[in-house]
Protein backbone atom coordinates (compact mmCIF):
# COMPACT_ATOMS: atom_id res chain seq x y z
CA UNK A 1 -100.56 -93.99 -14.53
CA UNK A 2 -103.01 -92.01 -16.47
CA UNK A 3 -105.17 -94.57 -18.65
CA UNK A 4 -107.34 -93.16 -22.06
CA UNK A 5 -110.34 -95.10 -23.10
CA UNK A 6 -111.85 -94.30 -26.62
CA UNK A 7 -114.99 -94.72 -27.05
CA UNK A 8 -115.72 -93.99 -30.94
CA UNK A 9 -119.79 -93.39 -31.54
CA UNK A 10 -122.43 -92.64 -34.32
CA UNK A 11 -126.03 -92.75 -33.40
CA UNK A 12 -125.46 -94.12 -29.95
CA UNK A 13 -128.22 -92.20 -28.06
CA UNK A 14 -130.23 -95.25 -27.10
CA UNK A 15 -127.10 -96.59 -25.20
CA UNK A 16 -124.34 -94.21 -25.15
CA UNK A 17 -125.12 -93.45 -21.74
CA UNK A 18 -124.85 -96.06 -19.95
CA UNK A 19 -121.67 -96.97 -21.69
CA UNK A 20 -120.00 -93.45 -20.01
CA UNK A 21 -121.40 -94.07 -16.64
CA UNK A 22 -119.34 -97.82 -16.64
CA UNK A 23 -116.17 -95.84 -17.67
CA UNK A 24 -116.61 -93.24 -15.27
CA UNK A 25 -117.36 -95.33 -11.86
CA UNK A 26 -114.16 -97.06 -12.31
CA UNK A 27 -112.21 -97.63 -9.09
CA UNK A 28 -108.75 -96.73 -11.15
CA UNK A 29 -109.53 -92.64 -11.25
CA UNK A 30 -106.36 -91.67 -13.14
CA UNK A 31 -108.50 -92.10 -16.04
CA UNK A 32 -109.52 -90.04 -19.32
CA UNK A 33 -112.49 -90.62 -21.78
CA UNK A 34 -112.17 -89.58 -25.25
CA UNK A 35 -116.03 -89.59 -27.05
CA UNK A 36 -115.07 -89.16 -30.52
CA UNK A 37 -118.92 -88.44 -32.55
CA UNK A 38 -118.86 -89.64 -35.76
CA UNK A 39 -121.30 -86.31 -36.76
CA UNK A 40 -124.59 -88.08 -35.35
CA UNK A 41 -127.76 -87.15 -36.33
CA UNK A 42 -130.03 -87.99 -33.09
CA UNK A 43 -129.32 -87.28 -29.47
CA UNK A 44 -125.73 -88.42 -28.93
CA UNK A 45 -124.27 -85.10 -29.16
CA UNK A 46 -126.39 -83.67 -26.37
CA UNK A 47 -125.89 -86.76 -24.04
CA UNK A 48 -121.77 -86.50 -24.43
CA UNK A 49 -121.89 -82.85 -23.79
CA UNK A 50 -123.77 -83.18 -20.60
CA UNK A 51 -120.92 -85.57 -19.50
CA UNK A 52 -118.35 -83.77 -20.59
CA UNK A 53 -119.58 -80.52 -19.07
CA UNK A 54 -119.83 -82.41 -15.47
CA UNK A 55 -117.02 -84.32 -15.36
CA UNK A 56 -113.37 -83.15 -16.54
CA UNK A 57 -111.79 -86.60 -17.08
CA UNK A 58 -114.64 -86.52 -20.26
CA UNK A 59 -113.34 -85.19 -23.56
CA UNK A 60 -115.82 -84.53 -26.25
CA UNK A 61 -114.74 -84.30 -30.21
CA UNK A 62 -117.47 -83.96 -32.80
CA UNK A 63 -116.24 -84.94 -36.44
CA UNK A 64 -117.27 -82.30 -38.54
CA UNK A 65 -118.84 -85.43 -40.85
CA UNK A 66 -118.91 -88.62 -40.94
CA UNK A 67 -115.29 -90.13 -41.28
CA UNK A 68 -116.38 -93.52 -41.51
CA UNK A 69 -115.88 -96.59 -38.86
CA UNK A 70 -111.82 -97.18 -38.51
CA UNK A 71 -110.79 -93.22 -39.19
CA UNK A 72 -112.51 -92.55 -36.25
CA UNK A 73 -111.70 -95.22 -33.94
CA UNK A 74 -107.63 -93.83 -35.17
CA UNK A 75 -108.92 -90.64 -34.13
CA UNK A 76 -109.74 -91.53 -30.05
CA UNK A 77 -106.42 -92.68 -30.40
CA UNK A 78 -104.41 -89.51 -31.67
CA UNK A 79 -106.27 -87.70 -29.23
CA UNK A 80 -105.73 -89.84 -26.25
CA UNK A 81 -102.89 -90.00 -23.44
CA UNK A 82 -100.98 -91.13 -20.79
CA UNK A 83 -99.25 -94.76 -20.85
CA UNK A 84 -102.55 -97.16 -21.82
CA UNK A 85 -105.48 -97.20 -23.95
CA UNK A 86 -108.53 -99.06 -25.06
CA UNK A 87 -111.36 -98.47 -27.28
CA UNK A 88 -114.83 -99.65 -26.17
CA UNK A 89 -118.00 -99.92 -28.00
CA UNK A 90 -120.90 -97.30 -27.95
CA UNK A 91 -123.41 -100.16 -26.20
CA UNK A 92 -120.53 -102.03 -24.14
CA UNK A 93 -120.03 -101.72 -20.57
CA UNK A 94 -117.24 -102.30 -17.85
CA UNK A 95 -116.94 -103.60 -14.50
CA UNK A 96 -116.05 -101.40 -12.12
CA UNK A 97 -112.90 -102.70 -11.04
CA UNK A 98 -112.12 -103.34 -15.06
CA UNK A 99 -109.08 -100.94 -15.25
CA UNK A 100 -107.37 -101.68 -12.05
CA UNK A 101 -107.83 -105.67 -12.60
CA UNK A 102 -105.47 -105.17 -15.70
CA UNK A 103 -103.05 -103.19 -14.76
CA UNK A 104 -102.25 -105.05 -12.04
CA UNK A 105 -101.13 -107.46 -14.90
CA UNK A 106 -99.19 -105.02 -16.52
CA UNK A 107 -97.16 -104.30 -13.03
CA UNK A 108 -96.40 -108.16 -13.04
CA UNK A 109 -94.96 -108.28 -16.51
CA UNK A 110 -93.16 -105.25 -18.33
CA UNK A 111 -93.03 -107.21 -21.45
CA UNK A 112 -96.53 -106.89 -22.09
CA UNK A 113 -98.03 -104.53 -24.44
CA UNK A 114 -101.72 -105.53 -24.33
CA UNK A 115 -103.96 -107.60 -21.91
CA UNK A 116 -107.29 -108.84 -22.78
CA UNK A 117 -109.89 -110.25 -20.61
CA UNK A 118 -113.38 -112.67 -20.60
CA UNK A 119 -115.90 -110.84 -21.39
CA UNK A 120 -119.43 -111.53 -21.78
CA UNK A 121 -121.59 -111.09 -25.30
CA UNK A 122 -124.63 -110.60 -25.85
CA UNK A 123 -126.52 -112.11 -28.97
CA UNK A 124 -130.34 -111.68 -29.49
CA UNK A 125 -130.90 -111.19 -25.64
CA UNK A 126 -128.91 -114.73 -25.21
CA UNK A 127 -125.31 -114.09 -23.07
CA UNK A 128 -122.51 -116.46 -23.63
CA UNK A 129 -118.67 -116.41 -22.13
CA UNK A 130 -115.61 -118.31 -22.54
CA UNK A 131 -112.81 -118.61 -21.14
CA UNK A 132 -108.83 -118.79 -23.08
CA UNK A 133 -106.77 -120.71 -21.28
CA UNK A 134 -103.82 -121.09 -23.16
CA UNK A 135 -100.46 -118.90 -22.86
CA UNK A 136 -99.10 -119.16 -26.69
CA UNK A 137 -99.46 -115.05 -26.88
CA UNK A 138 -97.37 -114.01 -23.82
CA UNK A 139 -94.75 -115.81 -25.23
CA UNK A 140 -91.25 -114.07 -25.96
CA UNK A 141 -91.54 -116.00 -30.15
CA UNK A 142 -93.45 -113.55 -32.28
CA UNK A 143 -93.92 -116.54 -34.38
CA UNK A 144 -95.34 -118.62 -31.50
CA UNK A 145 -97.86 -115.65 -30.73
CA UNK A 146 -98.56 -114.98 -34.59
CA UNK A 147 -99.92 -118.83 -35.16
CA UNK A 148 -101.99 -118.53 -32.20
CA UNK A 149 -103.66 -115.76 -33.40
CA UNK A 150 -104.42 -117.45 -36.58
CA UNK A 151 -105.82 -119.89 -35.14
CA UNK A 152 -107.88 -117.69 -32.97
CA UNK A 153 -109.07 -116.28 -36.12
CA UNK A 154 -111.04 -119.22 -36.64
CA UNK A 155 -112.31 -120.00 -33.44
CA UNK A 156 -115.16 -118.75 -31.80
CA UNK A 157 -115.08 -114.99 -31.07
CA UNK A 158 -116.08 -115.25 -27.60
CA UNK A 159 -112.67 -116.44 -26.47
CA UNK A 160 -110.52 -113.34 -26.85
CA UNK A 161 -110.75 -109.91 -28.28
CA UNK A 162 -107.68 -108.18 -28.58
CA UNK A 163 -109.32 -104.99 -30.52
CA UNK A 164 -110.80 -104.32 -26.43
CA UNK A 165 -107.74 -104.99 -24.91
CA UNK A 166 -105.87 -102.83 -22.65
CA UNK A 167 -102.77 -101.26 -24.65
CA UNK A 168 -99.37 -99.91 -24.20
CA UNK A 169 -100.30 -96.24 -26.14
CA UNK A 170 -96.68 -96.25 -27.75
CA UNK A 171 -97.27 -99.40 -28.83
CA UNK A 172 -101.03 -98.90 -30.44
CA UNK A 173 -100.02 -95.64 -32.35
CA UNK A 174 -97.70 -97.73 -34.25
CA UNK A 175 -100.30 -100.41 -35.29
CA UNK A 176 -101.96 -99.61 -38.65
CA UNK A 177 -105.20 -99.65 -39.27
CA UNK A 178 -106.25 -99.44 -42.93
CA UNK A 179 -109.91 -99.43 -44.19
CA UNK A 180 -110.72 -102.88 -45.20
CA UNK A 181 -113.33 -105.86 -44.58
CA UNK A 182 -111.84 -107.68 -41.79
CA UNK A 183 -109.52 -105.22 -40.51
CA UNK A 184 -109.75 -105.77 -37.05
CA UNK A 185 -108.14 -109.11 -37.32
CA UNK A 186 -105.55 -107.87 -39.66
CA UNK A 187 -104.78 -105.66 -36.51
CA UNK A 188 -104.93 -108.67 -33.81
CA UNK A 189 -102.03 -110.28 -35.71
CA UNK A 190 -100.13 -107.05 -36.05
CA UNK A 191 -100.61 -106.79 -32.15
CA UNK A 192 -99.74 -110.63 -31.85
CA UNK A 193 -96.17 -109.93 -33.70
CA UNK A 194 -95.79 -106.52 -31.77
CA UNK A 195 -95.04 -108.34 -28.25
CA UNK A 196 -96.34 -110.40 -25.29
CA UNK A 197 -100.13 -110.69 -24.47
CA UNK A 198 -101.24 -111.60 -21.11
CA UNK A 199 -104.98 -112.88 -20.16
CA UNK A 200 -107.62 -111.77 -17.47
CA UNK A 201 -110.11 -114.96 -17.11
CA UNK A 202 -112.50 -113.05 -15.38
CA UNK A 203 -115.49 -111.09 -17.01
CA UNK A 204 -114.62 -107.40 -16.94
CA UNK A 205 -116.59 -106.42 -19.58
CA UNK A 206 -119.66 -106.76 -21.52
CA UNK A 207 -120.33 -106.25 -25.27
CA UNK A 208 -123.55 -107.02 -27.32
CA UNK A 209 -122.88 -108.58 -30.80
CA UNK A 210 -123.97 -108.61 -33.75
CA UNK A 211 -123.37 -110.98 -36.90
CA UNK A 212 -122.99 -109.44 -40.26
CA UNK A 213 -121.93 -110.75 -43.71
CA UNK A 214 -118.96 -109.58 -45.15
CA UNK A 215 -120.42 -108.06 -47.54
CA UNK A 216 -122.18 -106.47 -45.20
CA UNK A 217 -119.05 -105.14 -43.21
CA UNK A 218 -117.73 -103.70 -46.51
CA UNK A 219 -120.67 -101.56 -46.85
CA UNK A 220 -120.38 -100.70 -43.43
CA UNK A 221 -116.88 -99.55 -44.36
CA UNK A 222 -117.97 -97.60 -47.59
CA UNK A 223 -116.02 -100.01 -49.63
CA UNK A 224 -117.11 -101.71 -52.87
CA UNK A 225 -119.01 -104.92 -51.81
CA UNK A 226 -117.03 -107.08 -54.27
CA UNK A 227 -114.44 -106.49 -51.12
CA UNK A 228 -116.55 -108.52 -48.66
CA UNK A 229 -117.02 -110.98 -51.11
CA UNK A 230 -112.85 -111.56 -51.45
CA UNK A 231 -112.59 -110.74 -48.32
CA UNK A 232 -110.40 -113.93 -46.98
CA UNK A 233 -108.10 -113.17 -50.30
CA UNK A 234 -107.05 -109.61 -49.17
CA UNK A 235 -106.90 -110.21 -45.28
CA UNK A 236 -104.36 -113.36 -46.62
CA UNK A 237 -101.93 -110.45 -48.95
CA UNK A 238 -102.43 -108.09 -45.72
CA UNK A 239 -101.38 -110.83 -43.17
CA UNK A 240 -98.55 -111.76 -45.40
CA UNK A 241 -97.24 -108.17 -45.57
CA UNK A 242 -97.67 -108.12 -41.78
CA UNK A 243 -95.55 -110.87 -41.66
CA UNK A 244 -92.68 -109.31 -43.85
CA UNK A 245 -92.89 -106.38 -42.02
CA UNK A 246 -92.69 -107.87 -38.19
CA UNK A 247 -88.65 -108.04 -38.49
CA UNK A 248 -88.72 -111.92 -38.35
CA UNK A 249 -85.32 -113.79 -39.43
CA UNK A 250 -85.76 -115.49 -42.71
CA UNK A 251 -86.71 -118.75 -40.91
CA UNK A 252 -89.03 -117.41 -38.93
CA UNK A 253 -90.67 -115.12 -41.86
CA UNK A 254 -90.76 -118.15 -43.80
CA UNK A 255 -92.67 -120.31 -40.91
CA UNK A 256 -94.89 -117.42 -40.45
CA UNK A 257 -96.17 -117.01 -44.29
CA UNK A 258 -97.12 -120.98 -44.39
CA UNK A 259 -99.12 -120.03 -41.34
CA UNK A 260 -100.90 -117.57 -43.02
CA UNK A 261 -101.34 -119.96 -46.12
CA UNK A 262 -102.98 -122.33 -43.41
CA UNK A 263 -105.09 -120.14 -42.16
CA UNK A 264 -105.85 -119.38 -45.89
CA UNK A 265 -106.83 -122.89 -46.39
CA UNK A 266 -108.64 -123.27 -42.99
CA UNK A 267 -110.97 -120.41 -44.05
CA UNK A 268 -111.75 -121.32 -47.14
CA UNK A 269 -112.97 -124.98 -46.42
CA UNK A 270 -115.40 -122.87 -43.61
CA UNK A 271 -117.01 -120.74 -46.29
CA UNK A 272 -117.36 -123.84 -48.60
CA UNK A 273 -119.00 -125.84 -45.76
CA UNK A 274 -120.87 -122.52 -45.19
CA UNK A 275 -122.12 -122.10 -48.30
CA UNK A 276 -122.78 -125.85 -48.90
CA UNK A 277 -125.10 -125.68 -45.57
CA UNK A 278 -127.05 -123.05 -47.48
CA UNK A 279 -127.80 -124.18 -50.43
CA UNK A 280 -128.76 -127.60 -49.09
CA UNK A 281 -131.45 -125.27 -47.06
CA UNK A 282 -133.07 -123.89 -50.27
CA UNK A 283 -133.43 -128.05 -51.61
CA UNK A 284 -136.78 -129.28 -51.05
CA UNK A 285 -136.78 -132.58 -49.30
CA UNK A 286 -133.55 -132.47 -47.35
């Protein structure tokens, strides 16, 4: 039950490292790492290698230039194998029993095509956890799982993160993932409408976070920063496509775009209250 984990990287040196060591000591050893370089420019190359040269499970690919963020994320995918995957961040780290703790979900349920776990973040040297208690997105209703996800979307991001999720392979290679502000949640609904979820609420993993603007994100991205600023707008046309794509009966279809107005709607009023927060800020006297 061979298991790939993709671990995309660009200037990782400073933490790389121990990142590979928490993928390697895992108890499940049927396991394969896919470092996919993203042409760095400091010592990340020369760390990778060393791994790759001493252990065999370790495959090394060095773009030939820098592809940008999601191209080669897609790319530790095309090159992985075997029945699951997950991507991990460059500075993120795993529990030792991580892999073997979630497939013993999988062997539980065959319905499932991803399960996500607690994990812990870290944000400016403070660590917070939560845990998701609810079952909406193991349910058999794409629908049922689509609305949760939505309103996931605008909940706090500790509680679930499907992008570093254990995967059914088959099922991720089918999952687009375009270039655009926002896209990993465009992806978490795609995965909610591909099939059942299940939930470790245990930490398994670790993952240091940081906030960024939009606009921000769409420079990240090498996109036109007018993109992070309509961000909401185009993640709303994309979930709505996502929707008319999922193979939903015209109720359901129909139930699923309102959610995606309401979400819409939801995220707008934030980035109004936002914004309104701000500016108050900047009045002297308040």
């Amino acid at each position: 039950m061979t298991v790939t984990i993709g671990l995309p990287v660009y200037n990782g040196g400073a933490h790389v490292g121990d990142t590979i060591r928490s993928i390697l000591a895992q108890d499940h050893t049927d396991l394969r790492l896919v470092v996919c370089d993203n042409a760095s420019t400091d010592d990340t190359q020369e760390i990778c290698r060393a791994f790759a040269e001493a252990d065999d499970r370790v495959l090394y690919h060095r773009q030939p230039r820098n592809l940008g963020t999601i191209p080669n994320f897609m790319t530790a995918l095309e090159l992985a194998e075997g029945k699951y995957f997950r991507w991990i961040g460059d500075d993120d780290r795993l529990e030792p029993h991580y892999v073997s703790r979630v497939l013993q979900e999988f062997d539980k349920d065959p319905r499932l095509i991803l399960v996500t776990n607690q994990t812990a973040y870290t944000t400016d040297g403070v660590t917070t956890t939560d845990r998701y208690e609810r079952t909406d997105l193991g349910s058999d209703d794409p629908l049922i799982r689509f609305r949760e996800m939505l309103r996931l979307l605008t909940e706090s991001y500790t509680l679930i993160d499907p992008l570093y999720g254990l995967m059914r392979r088959d099922v991720a290679v089918t999952i687009p993932r375009p270039v655009l502000v926002r896209e990993d949640e465009l992806a978490a609904a795609r995965y909610a409408l591909a099939g059942p979820w299940s939930h470790v609420n245990e930490v398994l993993s670790a993952r240091f976070w940081v906030p960024a603007s939009m606009v921000k994100m769409s420079r990240r991205h090498e996109l036109a920063a007018w993109r992070g600023y309509f961000a909401n707008a185009i993640l709303t046309r994309e979930l709505l496509r996502a929707a008319d794509e999922a193979g939903l009966d015209p109720e359901r279809r129909r139930l699923a775009r309102v959610a995606v107005y309401r979400h819409y709607a939801t995220r707008q009023r934030m980035l109004v209250r936002r914004r309104t927060r701000r500016i108050v800020k900047l009045i002297p006297g308040l």
